[in-house]
PDB file of N, CA and C in Angstrom:
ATOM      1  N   UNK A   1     -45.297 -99.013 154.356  1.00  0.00           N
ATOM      2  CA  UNK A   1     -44.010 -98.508 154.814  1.00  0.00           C
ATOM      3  C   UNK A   1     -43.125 -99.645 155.331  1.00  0.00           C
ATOM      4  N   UNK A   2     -43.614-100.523 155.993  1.00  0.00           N
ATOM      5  CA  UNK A   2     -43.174-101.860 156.887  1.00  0.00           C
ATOM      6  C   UNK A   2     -42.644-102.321 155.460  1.00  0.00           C
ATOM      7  N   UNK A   3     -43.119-103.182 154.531  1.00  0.00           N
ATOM      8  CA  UNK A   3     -43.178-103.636 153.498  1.00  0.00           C
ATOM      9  C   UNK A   3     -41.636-102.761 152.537  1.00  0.00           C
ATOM     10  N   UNK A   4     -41.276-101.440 152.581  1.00  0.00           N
ATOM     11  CA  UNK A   4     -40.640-100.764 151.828  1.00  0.00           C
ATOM     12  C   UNK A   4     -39.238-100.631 152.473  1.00  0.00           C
ATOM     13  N   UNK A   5     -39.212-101.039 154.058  1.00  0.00           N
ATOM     14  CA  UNK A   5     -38.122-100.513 154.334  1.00  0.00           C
ATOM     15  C   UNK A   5     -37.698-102.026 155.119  1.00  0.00           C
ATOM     16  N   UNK A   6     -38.656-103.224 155.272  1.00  0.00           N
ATOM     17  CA  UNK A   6     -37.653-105.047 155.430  1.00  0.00           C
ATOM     18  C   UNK A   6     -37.719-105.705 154.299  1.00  0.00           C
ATOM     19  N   UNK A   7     -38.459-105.316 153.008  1.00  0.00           N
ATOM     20  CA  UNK A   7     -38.901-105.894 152.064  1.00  0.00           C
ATOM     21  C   UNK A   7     -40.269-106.191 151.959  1.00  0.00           C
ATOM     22  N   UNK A   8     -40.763-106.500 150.412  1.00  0.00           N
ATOM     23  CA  UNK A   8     -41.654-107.322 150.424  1.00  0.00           C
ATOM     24  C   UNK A   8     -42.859-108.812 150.627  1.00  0.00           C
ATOM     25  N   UNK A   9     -41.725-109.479 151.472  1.00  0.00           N
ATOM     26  CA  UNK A   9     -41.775-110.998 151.859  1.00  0.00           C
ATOM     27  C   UNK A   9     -41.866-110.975 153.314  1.00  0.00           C
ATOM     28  N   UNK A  10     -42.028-109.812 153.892  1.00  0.00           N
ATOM     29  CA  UNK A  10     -42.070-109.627 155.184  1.00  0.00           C
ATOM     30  C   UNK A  10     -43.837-110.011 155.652  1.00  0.00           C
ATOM     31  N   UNK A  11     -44.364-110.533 156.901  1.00  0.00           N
ATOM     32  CA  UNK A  11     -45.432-110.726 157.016  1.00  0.00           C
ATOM     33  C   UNK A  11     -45.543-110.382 158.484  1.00  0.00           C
ATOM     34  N   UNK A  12     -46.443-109.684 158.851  1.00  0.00           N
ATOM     35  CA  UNK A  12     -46.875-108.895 160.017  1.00  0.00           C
ATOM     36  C   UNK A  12     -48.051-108.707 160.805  1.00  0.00           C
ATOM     37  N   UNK A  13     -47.576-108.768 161.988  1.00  0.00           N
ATOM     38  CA  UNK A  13     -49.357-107.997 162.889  1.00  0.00           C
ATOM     39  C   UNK A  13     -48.861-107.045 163.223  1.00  0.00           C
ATOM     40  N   UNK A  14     -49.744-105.791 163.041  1.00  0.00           N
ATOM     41  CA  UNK A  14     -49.395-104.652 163.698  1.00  0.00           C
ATOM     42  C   UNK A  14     -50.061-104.544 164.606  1.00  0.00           C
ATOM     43  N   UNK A  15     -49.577-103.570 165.533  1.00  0.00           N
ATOM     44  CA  UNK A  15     -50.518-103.825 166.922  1.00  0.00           C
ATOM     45  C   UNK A  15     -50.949-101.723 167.034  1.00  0.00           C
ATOM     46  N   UNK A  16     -50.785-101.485 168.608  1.00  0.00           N
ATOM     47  CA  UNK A  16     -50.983 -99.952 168.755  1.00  0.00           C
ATOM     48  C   UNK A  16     -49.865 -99.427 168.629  1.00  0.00           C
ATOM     49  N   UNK A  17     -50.068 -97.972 168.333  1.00  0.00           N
ATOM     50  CA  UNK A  17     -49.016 -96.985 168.562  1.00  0.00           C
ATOM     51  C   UNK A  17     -48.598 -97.007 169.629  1.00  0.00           C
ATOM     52  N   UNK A  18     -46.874 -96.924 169.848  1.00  0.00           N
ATOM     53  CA  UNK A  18     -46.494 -96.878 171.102  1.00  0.00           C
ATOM     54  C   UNK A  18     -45.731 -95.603 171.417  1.00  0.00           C
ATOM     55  N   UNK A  19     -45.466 -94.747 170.626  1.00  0.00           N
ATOM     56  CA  UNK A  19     -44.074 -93.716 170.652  1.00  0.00           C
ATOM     57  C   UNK A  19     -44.088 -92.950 169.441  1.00  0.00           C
ATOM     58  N   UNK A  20     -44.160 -91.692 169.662  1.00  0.00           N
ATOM     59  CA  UNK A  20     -43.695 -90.493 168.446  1.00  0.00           C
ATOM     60  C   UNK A  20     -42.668 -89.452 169.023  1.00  0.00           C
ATOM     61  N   UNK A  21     -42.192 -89.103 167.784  1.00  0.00           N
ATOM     62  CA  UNK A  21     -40.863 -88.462 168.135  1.00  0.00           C
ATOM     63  C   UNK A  21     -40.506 -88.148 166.867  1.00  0.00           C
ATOM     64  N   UNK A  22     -39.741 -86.623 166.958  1.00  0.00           N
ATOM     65  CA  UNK A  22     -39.201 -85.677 165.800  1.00  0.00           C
ATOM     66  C   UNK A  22     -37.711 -85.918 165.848  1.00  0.00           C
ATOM     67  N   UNK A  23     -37.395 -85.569 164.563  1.00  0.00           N
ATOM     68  CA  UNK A  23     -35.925 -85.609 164.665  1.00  0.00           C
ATOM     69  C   UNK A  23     -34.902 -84.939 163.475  1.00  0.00           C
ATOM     70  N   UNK A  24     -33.927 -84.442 163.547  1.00  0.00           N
ATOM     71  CA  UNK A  24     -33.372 -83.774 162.259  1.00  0.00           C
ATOM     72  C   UNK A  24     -32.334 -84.501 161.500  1.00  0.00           C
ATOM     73  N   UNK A  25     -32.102 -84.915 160.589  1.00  0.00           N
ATOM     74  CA  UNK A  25     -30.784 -85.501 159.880  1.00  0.00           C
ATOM     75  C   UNK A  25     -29.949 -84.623 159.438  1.00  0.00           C
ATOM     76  N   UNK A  26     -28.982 -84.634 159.867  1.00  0.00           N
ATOM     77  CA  UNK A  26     -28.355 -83.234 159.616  1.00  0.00           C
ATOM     78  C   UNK A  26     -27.590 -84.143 157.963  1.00  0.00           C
ATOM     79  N   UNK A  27     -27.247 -84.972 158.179  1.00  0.00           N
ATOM     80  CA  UNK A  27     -26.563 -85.672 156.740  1.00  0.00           C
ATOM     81  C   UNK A  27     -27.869 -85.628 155.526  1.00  0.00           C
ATOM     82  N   UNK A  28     -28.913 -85.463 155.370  1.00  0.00           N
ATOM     83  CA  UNK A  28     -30.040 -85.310 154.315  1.00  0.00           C
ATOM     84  C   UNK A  28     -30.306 -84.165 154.681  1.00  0.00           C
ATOM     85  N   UNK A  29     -30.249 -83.345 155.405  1.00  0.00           N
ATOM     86  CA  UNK A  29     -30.888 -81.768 155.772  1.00  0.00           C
ATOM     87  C   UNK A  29     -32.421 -81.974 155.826  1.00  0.00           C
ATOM     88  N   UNK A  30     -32.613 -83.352 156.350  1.00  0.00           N
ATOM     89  CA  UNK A  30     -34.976 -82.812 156.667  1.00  0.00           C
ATOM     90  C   UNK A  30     -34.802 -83.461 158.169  1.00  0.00           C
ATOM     91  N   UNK A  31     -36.179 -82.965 158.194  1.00  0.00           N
ATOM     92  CA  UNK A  31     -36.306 -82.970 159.479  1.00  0.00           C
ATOM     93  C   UNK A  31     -38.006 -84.326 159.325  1.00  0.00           C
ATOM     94  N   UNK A  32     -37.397 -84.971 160.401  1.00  0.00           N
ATOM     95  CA  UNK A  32     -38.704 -86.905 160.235  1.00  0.00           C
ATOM     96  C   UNK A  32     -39.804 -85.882 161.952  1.00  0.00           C
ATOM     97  N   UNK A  33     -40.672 -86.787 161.412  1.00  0.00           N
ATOM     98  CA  UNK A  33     -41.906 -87.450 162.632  1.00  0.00           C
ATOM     99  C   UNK A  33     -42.202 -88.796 161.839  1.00  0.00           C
ATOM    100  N   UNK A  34     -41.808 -89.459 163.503  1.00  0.00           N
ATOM    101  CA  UNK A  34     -42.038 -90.701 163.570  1.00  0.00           C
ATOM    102  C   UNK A  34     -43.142 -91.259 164.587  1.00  0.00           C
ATOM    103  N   UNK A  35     -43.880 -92.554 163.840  1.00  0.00           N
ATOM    104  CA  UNK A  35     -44.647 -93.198 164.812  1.00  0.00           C
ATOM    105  C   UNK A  35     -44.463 -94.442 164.674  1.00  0.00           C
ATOM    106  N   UNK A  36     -44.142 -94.584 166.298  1.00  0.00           N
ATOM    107  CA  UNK A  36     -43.800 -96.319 165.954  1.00  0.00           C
ATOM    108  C   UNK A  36     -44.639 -97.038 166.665  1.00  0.00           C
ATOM    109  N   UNK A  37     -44.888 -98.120 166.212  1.00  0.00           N
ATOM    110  CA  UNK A  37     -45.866 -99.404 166.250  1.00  0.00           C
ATOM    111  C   UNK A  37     -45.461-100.568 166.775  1.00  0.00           C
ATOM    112  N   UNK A  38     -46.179-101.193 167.964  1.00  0.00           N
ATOM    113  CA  UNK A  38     -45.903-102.402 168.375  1.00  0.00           C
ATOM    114  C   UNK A  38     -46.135-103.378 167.073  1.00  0.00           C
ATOM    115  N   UNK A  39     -45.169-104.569 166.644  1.00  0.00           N
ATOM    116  CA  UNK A  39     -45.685-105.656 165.554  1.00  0.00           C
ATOM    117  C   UNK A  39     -44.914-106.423 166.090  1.00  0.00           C
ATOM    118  N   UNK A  40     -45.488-107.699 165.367  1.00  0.00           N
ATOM    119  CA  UNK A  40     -45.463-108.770 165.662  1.00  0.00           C
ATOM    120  C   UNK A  40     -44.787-110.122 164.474  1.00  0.00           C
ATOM    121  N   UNK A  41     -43.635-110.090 164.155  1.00  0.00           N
ATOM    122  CA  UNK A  41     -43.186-110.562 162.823  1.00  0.00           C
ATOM    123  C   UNK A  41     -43.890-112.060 162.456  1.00  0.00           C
ATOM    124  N   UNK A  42     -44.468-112.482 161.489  1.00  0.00           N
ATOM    125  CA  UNK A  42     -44.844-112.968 161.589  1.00  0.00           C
ATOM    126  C   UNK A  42     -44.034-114.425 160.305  1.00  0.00           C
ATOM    127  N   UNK A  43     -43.450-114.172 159.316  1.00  0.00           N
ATOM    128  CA  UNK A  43     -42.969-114.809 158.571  1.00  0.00           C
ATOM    129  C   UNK A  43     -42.442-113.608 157.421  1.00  0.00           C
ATOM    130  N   UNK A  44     -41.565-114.834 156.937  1.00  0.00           N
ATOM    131  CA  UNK A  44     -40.814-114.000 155.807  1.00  0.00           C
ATOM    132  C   UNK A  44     -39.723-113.273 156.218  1.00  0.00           C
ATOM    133  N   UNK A  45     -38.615-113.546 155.218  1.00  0.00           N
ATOM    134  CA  UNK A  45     -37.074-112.896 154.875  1.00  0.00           C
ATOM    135  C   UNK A  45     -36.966-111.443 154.857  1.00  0.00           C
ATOM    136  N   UNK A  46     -35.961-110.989 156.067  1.00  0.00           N
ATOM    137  CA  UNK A  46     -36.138-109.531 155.870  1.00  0.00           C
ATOM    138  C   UNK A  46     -34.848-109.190 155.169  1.00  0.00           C
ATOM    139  N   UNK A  47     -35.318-108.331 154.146  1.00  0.00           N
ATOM    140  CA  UNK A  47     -34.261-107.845 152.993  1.00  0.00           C
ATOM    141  C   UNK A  47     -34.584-106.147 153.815  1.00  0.00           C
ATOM    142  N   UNK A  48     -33.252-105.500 154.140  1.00  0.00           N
ATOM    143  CA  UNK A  48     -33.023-104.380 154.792  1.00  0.00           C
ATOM    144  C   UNK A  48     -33.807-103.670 153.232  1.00  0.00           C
ATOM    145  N   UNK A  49     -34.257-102.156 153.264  1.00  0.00           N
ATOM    146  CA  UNK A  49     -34.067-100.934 151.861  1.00  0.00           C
ATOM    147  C   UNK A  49     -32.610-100.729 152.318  1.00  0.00           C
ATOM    148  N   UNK A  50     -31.910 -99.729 151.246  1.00  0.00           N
ATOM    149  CA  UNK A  50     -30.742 -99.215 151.276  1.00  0.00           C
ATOM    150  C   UNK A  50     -30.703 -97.997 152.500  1.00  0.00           C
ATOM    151  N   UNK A  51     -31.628 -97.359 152.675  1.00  0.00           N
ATOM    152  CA  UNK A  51     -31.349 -96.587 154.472  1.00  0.00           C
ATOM    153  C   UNK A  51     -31.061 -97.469 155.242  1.00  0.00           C
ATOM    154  N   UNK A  52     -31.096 -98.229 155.686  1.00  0.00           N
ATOM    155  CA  UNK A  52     -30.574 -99.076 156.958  1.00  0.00           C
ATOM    156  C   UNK A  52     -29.608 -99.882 156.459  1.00  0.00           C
ATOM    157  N   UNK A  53     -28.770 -99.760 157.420  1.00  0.00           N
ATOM    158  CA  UNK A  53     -27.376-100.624 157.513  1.00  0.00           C
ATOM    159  C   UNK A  53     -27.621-101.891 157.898  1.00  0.00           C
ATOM    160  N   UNK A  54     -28.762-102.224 159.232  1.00  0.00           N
ATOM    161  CA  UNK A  54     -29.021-103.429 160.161  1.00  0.00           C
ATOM    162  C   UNK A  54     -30.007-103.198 160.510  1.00  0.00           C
ATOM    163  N   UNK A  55     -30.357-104.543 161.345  1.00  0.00           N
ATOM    164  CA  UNK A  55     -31.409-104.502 162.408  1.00  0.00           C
ATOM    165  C   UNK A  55     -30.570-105.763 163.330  1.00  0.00           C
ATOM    166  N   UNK A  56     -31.492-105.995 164.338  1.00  0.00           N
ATOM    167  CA  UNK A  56     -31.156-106.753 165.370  1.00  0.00           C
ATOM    168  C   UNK A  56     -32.922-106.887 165.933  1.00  0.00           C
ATOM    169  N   UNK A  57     -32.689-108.525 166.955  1.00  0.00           N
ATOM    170  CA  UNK A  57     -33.754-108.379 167.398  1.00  0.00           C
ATOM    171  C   UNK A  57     -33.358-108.446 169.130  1.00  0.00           C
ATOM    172  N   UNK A  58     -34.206-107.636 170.118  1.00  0.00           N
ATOM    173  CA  UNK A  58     -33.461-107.682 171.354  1.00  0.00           C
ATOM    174  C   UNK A  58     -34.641-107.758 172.407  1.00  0.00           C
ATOM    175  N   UNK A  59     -34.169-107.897 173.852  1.00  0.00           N
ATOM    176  CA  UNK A  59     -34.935-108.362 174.843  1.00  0.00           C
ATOM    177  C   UNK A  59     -35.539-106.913 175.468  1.00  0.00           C
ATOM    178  N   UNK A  60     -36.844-106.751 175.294  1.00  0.00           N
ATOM    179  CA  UNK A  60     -37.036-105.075 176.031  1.00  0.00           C
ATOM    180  C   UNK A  60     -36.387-105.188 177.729  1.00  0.00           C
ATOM    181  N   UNK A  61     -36.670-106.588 177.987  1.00  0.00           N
ATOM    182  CA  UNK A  61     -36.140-106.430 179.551  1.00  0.00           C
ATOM    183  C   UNK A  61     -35.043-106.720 180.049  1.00  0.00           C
ATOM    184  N   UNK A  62     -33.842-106.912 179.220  1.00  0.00           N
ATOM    185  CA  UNK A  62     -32.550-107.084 179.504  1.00  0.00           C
ATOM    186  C   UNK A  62     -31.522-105.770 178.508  1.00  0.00           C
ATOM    187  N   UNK A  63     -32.167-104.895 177.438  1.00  0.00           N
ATOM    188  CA  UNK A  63     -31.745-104.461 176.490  1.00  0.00           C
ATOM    189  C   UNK A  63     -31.329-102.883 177.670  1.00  0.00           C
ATOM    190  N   UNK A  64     -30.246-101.910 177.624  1.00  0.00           N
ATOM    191  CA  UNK A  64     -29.919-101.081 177.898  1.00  0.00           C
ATOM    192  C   UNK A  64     -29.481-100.282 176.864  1.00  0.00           C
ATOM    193  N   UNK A  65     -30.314 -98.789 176.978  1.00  0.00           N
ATOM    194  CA  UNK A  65     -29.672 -98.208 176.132  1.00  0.00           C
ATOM    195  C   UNK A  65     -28.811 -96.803 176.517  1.00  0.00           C
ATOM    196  N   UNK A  66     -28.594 -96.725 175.370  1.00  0.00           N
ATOM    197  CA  UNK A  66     -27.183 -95.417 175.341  1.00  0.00           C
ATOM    198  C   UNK A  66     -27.464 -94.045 174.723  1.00  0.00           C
ATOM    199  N   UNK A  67     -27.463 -92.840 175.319  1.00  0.00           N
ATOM    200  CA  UNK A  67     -28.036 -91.771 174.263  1.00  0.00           C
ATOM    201  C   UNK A  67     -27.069 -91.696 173.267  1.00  0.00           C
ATOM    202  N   UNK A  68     -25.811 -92.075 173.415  1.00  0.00           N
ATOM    203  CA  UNK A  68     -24.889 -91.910 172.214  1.00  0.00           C
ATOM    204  C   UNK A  68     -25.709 -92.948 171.070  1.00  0.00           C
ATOM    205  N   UNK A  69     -26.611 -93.627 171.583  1.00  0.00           N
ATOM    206  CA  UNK A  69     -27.046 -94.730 170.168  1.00  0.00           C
ATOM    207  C   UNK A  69     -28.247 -94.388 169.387  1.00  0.00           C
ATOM    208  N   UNK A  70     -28.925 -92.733 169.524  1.00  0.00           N
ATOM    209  CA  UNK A  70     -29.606 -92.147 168.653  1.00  0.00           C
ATOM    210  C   UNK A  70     -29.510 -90.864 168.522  1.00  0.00           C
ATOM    211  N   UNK A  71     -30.103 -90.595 167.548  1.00  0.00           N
ATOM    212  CA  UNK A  71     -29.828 -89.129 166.574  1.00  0.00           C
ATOM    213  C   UNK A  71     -30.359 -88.167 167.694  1.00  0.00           C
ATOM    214  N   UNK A  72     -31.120 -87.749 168.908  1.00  0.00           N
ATOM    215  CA  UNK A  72     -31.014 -87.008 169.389  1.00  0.00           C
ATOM    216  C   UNK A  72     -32.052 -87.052 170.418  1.00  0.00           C
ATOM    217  N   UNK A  73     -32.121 -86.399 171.497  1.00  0.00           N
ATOM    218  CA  UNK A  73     -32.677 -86.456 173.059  1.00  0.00           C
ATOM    219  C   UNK A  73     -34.164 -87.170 172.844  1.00  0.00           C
ATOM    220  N   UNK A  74     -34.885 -86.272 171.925  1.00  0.00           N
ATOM    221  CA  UNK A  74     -36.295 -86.501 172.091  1.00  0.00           C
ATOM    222  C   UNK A  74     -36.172 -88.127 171.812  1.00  0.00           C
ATOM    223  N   UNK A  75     -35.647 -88.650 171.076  1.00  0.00           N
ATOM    224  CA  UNK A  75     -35.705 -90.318 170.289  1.00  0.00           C
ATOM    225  C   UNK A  75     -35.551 -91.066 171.386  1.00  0.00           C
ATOM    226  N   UNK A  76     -34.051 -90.687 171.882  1.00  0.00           N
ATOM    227  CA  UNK A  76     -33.811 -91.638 173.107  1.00  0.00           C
ATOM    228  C   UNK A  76     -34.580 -91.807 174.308  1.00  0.00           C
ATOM    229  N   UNK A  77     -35.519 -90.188 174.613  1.00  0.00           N
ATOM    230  CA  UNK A  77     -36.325 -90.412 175.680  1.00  0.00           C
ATOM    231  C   UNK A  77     -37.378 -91.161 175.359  1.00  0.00           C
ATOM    232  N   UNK A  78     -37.759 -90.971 174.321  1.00  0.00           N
ATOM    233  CA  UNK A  78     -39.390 -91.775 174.005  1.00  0.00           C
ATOM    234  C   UNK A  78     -39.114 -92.927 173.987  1.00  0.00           C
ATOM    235  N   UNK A  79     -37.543 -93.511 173.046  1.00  0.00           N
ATOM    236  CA  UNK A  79     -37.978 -95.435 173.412  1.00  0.00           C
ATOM    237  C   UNK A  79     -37.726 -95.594 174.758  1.00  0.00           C
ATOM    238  N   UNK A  80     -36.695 -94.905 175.357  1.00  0.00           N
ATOM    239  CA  UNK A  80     -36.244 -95.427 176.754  1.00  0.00           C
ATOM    240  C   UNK A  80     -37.384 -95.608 177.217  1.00  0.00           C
ATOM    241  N   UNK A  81     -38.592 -94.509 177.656  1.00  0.00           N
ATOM    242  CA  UNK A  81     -40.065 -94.419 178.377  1.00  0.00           C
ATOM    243  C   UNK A  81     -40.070 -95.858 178.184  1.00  0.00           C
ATOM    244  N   UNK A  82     -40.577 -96.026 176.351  1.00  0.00           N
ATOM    245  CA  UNK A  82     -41.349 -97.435 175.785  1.00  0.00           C
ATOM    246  C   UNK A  82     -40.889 -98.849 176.758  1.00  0.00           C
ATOM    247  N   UNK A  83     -40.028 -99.023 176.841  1.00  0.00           N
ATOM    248  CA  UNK A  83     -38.900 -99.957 176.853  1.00  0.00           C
ATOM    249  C   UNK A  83     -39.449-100.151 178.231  1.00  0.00           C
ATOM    250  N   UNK A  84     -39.073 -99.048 178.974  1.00  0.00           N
ATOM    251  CA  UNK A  84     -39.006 -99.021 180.584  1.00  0.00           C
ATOM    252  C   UNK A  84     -40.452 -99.426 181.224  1.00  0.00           C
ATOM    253  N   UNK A  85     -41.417 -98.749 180.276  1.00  0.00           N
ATOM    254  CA  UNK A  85     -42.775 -99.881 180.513  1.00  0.00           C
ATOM    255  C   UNK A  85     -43.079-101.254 180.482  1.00  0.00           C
ATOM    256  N   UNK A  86     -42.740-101.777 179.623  1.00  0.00           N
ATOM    257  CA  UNK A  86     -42.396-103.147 179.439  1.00  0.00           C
ATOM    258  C   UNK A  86     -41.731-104.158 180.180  1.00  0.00           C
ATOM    259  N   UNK A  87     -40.769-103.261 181.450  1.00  0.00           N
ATOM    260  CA  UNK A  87     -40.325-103.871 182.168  1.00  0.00           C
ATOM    261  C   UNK A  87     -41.117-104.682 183.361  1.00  0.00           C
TER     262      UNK A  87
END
Protein backbone atom coordinates (compact mmCIF):
# COMPACT_ATOMS: atom_id res chain seq x y z
CA UNK A 1 0.00 0.00 0.00
CA UNK A 2 3.04 2.37 1.17
CA UNK A 3 4.69 1.45 -2.16
CA UNK A 4 1.20 2.35 -4.29
CA UNK A 5 0.33 5.51 -2.90
CA UNK A 6 4.59 7.45 -2.64
CA UNK A 7 5.68 5.22 -5.37
CA UNK A 8 7.76 2.47 -6.02
CA UNK A 9 11.36 3.81 -5.11
CA UNK A 10 10.19 4.54 -1.78
CA UNK A 11 12.19 2.54 1.03
CA UNK A 12 10.88 2.01 4.56
CA UNK A 13 10.74 0.73 8.24
CA UNK A 14 7.55 0.21 9.41
CA UNK A 15 7.12 0.29 12.90
CA UNK A 16 3.56 -0.32 15.24
CA UNK A 17 0.17 0.63 14.70
CA UNK A 18 -0.57 3.85 16.09
CA UNK A 19 -4.27 5.06 15.17
CA UNK A 20 -7.52 3.75 13.40
CA UNK A 21 -10.25 5.65 12.30
CA UNK A 22 -13.42 5.53 9.88
CA UNK A 23 -14.40 7.97 7.62
CA UNK A 24 -16.90 8.84 4.68
CA UNK A 25 -15.99 10.61 1.31
CA UNK A 26 -18.83 12.11 0.43
CA UNK A 27 -17.02 13.15 -3.18
CA UNK A 28 -16.49 9.02 -4.06
CA UNK A 29 -19.64 7.99 -1.96
CA UNK A 30 -17.51 4.97 0.27
CA UNK A 31 -16.94 4.95 3.33
CA UNK A 32 -12.49 4.06 4.43
CA UNK A 33 -11.05 2.30 7.77
CA UNK A 34 -7.87 3.34 8.27
CA UNK A 35 -4.74 2.11 10.08
CA UNK A 36 -1.94 4.07 10.42
CA UNK A 37 1.60 3.09 11.09
CA UNK A 38 4.54 4.62 12.68
CA UNK A 39 7.55 4.48 9.60
CA UNK A 40 10.49 5.47 9.23
CA UNK A 41 11.55 6.79 5.54
CA UNK A 42 14.28 5.41 4.73
CA UNK A 43 15.49 6.32 1.02
CA UNK A 44 14.07 6.95 -2.22
CA UNK A 45 11.98 9.63 -4.35
CA UNK A 46 8.51 10.04 -3.36
CA UNK A 47 6.32 10.16 -6.50
CA UNK A 48 2.69 11.14 -4.88
CA UNK A 49 -0.41 8.23 -6.75
CA UNK A 50 -2.97 10.53 -8.32
CA UNK A 51 -5.27 10.63 -4.83
CA UNK A 52 -3.03 12.90 -3.15
CA UNK A 53 -2.40 16.32 -4.04
CA UNK A 54 0.80 16.59 -1.34
CA UNK A 55 2.53 15.61 1.49
CA UNK A 56 4.69 17.55 3.83
CA UNK A 57 6.99 16.44 6.47
CA UNK A 58 6.33 18.10 10.08
CA UNK A 59 7.45 18.33 13.75
CA UNK A 60 4.88 16.15 16.04
CA UNK A 61 6.01 18.66 18.77
CA UNK A 62 5.67 21.98 17.29
CA UNK A 63 2.87 20.87 14.55
CA UNK A 64 -0.85 22.24 15.58
CA UNK A 65 -3.72 21.07 14.23
CA UNK A 66 -7.09 22.29 12.91
CA UNK A 67 -10.40 20.24 12.70
CA UNK A 68 -11.15 22.25 9.62
CA UNK A 69 -7.90 20.21 8.20
CA UNK A 70 -9.73 16.72 8.09
CA UNK A 71 -12.61 14.97 6.64
CA UNK A 72 -14.28 14.53 9.94
CA UNK A 73 -14.29 14.37 14.00
CA UNK A 74 -13.29 10.79 14.46
CA UNK A 75 -9.81 11.52 12.11
CA UNK A 76 -8.99 14.63 13.82
CA UNK A 77 -9.44 13.12 17.28
CA UNK A 78 -7.33 10.07 16.73
CA UNK A 79 -4.20 11.96 15.20
CA UNK A 80 -4.61 14.82 17.61
CA UNK A 81 -4.52 11.83 20.66
CA UNK A 82 -1.32 10.40 18.39
CA UNK A 83 0.47 13.59 18.14
CA UNK A 84 -0.33 14.75 21.72
CA UNK A 85 1.52 11.59 22.96
CA UNK A 86 4.54 12.28 21.43
CA UNK A 87 4.73 15.37 23.06
Amino acid sequence: EVKEELGPKVHYALGKPVMFYRGYFKSRKIYIFAAMYEAVWLSGDIKLSFEHTRYEWINPKTRHFRKKDFSNDEQYNAIKKYFKSLK
